[in-house]
Protein backbone atom coordinates (compact mmCIF):
# COMPACT_ATOMS: atom_id res chain seq x y z
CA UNK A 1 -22.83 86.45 -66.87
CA UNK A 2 -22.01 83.24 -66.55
CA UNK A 3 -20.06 81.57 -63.50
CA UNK A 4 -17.18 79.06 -63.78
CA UNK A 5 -16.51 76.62 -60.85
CA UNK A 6 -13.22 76.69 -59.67
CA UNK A 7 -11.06 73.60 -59.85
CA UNK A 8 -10.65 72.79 -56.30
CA UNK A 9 -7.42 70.45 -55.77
CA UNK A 10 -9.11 67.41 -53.99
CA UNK A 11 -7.31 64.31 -52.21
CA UNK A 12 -7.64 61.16 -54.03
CA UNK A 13 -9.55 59.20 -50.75
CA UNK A 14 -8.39 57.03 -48.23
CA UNK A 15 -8.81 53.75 -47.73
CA UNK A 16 -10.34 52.82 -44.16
CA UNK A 17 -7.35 50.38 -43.64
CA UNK A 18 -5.13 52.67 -44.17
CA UNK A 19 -7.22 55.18 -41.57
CA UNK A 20 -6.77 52.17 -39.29
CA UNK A 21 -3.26 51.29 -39.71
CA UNK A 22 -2.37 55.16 -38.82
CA UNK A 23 -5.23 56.52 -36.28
CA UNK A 24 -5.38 52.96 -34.03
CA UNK A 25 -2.79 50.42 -35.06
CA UNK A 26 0.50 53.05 -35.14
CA UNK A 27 0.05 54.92 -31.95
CA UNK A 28 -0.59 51.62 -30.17
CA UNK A 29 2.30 50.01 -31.76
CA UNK A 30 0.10 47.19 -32.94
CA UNK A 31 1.30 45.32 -35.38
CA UNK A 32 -1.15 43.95 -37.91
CA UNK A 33 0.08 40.11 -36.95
CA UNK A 34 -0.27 41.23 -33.08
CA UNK A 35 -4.10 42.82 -33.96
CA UNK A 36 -4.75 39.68 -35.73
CA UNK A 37 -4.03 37.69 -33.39
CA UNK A 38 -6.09 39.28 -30.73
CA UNK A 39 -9.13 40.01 -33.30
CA UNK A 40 -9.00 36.33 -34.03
CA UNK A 41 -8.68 36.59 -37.71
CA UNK A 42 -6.14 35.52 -39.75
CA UNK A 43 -3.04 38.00 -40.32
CA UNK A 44 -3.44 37.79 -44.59
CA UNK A 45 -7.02 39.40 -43.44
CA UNK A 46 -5.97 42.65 -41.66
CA UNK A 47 -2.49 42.60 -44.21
CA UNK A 48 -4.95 42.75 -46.84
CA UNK A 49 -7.10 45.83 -44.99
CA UNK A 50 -4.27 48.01 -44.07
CA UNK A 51 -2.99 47.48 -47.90
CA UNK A 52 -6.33 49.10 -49.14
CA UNK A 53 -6.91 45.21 -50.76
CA UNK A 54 -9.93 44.41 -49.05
CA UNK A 55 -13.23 46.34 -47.12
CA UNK A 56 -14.40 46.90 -43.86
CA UNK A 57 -17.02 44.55 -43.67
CA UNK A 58 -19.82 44.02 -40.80
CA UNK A 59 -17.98 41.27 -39.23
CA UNK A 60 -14.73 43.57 -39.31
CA UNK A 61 -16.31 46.15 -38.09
CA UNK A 62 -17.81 44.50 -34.85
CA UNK A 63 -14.47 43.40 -34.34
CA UNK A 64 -12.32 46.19 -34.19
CA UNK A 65 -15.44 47.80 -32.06
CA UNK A 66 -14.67 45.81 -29.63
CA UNK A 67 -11.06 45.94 -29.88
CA UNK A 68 -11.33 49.57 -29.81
CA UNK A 69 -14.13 49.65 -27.22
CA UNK A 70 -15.82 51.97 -29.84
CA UNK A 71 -19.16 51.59 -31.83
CA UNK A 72 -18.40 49.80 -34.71
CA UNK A 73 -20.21 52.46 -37.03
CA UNK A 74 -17.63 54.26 -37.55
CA UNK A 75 -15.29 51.86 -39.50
CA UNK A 76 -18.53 50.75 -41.29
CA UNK A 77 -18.74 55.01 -41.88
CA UNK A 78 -15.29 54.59 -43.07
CA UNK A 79 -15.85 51.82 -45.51
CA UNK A 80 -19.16 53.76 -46.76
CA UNK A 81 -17.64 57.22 -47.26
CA UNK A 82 -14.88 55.88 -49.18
CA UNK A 83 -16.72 53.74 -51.76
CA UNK A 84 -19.00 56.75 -51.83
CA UNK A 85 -16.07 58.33 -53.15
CA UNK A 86 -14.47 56.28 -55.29
């Protein structure tokens, strides 16, 4: 007897920036110009992350860390688990 695997229906997977736009920029109401300004990058730079254009990188991630006043592992985590993904 042989077993099949069922098709499981799976969520293509989300890009970090657009994790960030929803779960730290929206219920701020932080615009991507106003986070830009205040993470001292340029605004094409977060535009570009929240667009699913660009990656997390380590200098991003330290960033928004402290923006956040959270460890910056876990947008690095978010970068990793989606190219793990994709």
């Amino acid at each position: 007897m042989t077993r099949q695997k069922e098709k499981i229906n799976k969520y293509p997977p989300v890009h970090p920036g657009k994790t960030l736009q929803r779960q730290f920029f929206a219920p701020l109401n932080l615009s991507t110009e106003e986070a830009a300004q205040a993470l001292k990058v340029p605004p094409y730079q977060l535009q570009d992350l929240t667009e699913g254009k660009s990656k997390i990188d380590l200098e991003m991630a330290y960033r928004l860390g402290r923006y956040f006043q959270i460890e910056p592992e876990l947008f690095l985590n978010l970068q990793q688990r989606y190219d793990f993904e994709v």
